[in-house]
Protein backbone atom coordinates (compact mmCIF):
# COMPACT_ATOMS: atom_id res chain seq x y z
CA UNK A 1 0.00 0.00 0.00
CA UNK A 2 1.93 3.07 -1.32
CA UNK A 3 1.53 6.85 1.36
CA UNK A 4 0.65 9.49 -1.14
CA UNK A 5 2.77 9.84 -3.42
CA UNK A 6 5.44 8.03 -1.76
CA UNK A 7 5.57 11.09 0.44
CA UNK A 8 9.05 12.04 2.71
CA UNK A 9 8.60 12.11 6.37
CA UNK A 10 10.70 13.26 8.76
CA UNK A 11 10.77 11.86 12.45
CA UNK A 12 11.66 13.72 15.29
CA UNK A 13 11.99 11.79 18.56
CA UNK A 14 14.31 11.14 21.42
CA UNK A 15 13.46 8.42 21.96
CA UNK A 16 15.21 5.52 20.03
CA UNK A 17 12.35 3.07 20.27
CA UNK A 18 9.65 4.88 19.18
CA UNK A 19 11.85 6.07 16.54
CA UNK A 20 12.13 2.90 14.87
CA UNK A 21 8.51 1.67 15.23
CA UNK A 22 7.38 4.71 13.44
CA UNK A 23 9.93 4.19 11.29
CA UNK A 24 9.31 0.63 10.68
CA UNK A 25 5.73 1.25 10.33
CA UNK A 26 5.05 4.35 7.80
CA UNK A 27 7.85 2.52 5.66
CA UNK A 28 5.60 -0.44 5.56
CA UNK A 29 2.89 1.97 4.11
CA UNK A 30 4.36 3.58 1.44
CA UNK A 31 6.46 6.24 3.48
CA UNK A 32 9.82 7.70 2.44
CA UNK A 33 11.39 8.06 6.38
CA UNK A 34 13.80 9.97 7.80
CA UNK A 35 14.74 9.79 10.89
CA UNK A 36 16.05 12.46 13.48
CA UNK A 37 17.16 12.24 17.48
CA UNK A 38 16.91 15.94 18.45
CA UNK A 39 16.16 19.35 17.33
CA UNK A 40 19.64 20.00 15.94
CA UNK A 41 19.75 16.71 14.25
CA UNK A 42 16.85 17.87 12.40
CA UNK A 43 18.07 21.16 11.39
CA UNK A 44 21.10 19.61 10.11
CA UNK A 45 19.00 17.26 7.80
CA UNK A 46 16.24 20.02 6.64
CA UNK A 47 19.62 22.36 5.90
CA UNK A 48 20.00 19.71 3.05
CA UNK A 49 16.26 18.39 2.37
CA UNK A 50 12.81 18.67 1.88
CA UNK A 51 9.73 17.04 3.67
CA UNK A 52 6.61 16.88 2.68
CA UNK A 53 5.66 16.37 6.45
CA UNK A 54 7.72 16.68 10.08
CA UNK A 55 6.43 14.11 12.79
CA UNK A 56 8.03 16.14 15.78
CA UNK A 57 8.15 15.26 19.70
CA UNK A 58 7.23 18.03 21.78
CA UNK A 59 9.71 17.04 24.89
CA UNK A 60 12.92 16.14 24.03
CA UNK A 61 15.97 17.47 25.94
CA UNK A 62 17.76 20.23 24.33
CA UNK A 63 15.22 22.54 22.08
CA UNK A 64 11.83 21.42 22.72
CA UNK A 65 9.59 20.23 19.68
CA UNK A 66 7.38 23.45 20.25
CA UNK A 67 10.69 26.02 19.99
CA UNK A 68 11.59 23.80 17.07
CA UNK A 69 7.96 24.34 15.17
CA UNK A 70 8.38 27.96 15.50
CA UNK A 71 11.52 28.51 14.45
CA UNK A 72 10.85 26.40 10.96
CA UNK A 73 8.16 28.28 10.41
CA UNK A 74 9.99 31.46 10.06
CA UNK A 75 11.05 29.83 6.86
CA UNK A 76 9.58 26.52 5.52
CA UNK A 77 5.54 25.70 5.61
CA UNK A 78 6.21 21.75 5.34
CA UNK A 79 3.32 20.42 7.69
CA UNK A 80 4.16 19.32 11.37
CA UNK A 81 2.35 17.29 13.53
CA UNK A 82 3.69 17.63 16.89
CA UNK A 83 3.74 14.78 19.00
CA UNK A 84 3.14 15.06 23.27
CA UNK A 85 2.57 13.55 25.87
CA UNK A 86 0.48 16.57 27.16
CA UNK A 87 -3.32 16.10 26.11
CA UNK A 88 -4.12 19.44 27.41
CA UNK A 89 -5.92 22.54 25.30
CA UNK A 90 -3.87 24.79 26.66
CA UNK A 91 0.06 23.21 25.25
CA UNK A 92 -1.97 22.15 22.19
CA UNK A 93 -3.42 25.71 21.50
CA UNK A 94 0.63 26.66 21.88
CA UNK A 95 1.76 24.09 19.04
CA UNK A 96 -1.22 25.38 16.99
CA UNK A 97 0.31 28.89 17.29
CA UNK A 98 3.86 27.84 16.81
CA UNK A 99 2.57 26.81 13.46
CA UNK A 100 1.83 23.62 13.96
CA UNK A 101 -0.78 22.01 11.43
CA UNK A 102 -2.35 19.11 14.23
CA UNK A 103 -1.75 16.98 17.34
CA UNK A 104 -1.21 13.68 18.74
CA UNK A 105 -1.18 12.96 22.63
CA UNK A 106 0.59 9.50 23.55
CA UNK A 107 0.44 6.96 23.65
CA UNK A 108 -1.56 6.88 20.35
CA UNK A 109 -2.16 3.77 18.23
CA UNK A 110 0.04 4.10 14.93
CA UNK A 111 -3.10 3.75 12.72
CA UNK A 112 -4.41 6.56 14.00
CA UNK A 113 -1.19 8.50 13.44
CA UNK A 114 -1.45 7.50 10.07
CA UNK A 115 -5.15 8.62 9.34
CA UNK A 116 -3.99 12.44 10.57
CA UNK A 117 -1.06 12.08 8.51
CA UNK A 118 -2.89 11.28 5.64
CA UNK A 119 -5.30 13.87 6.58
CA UNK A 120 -2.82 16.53 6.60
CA UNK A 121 -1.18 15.48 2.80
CA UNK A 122 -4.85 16.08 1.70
CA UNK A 123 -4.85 19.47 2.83
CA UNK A 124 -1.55 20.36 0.83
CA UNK A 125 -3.42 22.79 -1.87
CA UNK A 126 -4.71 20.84 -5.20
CA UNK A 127 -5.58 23.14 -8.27
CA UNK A 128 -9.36 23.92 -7.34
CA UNK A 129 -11.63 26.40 -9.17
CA UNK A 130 -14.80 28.23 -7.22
CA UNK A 131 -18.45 27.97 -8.34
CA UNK A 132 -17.86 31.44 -9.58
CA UNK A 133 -15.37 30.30 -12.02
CA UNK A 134 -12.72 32.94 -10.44
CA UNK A 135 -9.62 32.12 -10.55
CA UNK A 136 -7.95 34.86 -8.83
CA UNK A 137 -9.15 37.16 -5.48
CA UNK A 138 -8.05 39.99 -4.43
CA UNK A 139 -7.62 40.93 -1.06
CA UNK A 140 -5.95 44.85 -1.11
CA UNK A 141 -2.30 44.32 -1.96
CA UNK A 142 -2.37 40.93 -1.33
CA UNK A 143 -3.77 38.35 -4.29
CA UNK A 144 -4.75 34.66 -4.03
CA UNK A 145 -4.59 32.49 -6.82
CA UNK A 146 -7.08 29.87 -6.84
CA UNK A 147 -5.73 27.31 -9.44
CA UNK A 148 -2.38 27.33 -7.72
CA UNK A 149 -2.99 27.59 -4.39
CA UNK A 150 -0.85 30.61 -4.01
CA UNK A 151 -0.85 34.13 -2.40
CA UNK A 152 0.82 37.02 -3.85
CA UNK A 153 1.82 40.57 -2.30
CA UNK A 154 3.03 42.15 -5.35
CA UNK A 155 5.85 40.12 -7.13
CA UNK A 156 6.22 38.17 -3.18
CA UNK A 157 5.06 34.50 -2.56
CA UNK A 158 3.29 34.53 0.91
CA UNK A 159 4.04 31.49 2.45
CA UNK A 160 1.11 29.48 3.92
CA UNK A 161 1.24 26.37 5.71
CA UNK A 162 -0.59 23.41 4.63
CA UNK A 163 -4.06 24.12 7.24
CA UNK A 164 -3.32 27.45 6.09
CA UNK A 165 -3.72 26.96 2.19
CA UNK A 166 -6.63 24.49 3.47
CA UNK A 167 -8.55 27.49 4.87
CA UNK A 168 -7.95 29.33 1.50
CA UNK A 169 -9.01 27.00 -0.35
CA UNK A 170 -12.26 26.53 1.69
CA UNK A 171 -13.32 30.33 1.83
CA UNK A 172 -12.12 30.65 -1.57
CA UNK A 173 -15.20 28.38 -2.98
CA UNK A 174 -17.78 30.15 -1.29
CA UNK A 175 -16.67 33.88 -1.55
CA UNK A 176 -19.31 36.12 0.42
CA UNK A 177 -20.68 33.24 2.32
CA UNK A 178 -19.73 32.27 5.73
CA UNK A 179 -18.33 29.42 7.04
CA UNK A 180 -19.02 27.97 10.40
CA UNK A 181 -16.12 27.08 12.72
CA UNK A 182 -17.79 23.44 13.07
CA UNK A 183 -17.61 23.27 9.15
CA UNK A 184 -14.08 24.07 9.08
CA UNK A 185 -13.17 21.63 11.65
CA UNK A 186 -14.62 19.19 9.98
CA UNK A 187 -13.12 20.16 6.51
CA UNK A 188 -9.75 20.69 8.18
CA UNK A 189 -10.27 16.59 8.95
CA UNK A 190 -10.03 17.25 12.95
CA UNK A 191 -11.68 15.81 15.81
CA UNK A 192 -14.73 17.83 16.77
CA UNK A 193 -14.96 19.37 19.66
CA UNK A 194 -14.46 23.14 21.57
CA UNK A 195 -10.52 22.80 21.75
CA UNK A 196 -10.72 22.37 18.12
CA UNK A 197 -12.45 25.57 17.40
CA UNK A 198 -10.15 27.16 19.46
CA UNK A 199 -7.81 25.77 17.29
CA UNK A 200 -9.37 26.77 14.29
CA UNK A 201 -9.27 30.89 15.49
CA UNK A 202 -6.07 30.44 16.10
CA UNK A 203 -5.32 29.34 12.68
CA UNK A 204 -7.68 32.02 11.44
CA UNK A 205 -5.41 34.68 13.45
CA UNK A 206 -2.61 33.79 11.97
CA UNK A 207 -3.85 33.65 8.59
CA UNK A 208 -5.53 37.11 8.83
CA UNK A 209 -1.91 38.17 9.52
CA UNK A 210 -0.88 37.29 5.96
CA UNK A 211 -3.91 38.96 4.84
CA UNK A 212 -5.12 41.67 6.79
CA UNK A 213 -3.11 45.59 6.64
CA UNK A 214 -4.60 45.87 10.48
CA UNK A 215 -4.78 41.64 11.47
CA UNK A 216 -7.37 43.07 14.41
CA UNK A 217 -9.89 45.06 12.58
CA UNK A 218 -9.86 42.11 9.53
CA UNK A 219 -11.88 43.87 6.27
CA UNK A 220 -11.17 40.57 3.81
CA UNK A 221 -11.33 37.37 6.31
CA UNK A 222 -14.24 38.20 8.08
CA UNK A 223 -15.46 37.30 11.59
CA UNK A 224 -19.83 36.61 10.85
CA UNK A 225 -21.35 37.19 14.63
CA UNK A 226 -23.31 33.23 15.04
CA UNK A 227 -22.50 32.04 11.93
CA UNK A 228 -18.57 32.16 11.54
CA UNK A 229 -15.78 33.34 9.15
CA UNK A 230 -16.25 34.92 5.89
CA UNK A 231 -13.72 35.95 3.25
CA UNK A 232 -14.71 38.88 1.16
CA UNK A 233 -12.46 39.76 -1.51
CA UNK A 234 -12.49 43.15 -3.36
């Protein structure tokens, strides 16, 4: 059974055992794996490749998985799925604004690991047009383009996670309309629940940063009182 599209993980774990059983078992379903034993292990083999996914630890000795998340996302938008012992809304709200695209408390069973894994791949933007047949919005300086996924200020690429490009591509086929935070949790492929739609603003936060000329008074990703987020292009 081949991952999609023979997609490259990397692993991120401390701990040696757990290491190789995840290693053992996403290369048994199609995975590419890499595997990494600390935070500066890591950076030493994203300096040299690309991922289409990061399976990080969120306590390992050293930098923490958390530090780690924030720091790549200063520069790369690969997905990461932090991994933690902690079930608690509160340090998963904190990987969710570190940039972290979901969450698995251990012990988890490895199937499920794999269904948010897949999950996540899914939400890595696929050429989509809206009912309106647009194929580009624009939001004030900044432009989205539908087909590819992409946002543009001027001549810049605005780099957007994968939940991030997810939520584009969402309010981008329904322009106008509002979308309810239970929708997009269930779109997004997450668990329902409150301390997802927490997670979901959060998300929506730090998209509207990429979007919005003043992030708190938000003209183009809109918050609808009872009924959700809207994005209204120009």
């Amino acid at each position: 059974m081949n991952g999609p599209n023979e997609a490259h993980l990397l692993i991120v774990d401390d701990d040696e055992r757990i290491r190789g059983l995840l290693q053992k078992f996403l290369i048994r379903h199609g995975f590419w794996v890499t595997a990494a034993r600390n935070a500066e292990h890591a950076r030493r083999i994203l300096s040299g490749l690309e991922f289409d996914l990061i399976v990080l630890d969120v306590m390992m000795p050293g930098e923490d998985g958390i530090s780690l998340t924030r720091s790549l996302r200063e520069t790369v938008t690969t997905p990461i799925l932090l991994l933690t012992a902690k079930g608690e809304t509160e340090d998963r709200i904190v990987g969710f604004e570190a940039g972290a695209d979901d969450y698995l408390s251990k012990p988890f069973e490895p199937k499920e690991l794999l269904l948010r894994i897949n999950a996540i791949l899914r939400r890595v933007p696929q050429a989509q047009l809206n009912e309106a047949g647009l194929k580009v919005l624009h939001l004030g300086p900044v432009r989205y383009d539908i087909e590819r996924g992409e946002m543009w200020q001027g001549d810049k690429l605005v780099r957007l996670t994968a939940t991030e490009s997810q939520l584009m591509k969402i309010f981008s086929a329904c322009p106008g309309e509002p979308v309810s935070r239970a929708d997009l949790v269930e779109e997004l492929g997450r668990d329902d629940g409150q301390a997802q739609e927490r997670a979901v603003d959060v998300q929506i936060t730090r998209l509207r940063r990429k979007i919005e000329t003043d992030p708190k008074q938000p003209r183009y990703l809109q918050t609808v009182r009872g009924a959700g987020y809207m994005l209204a292009p120009d």
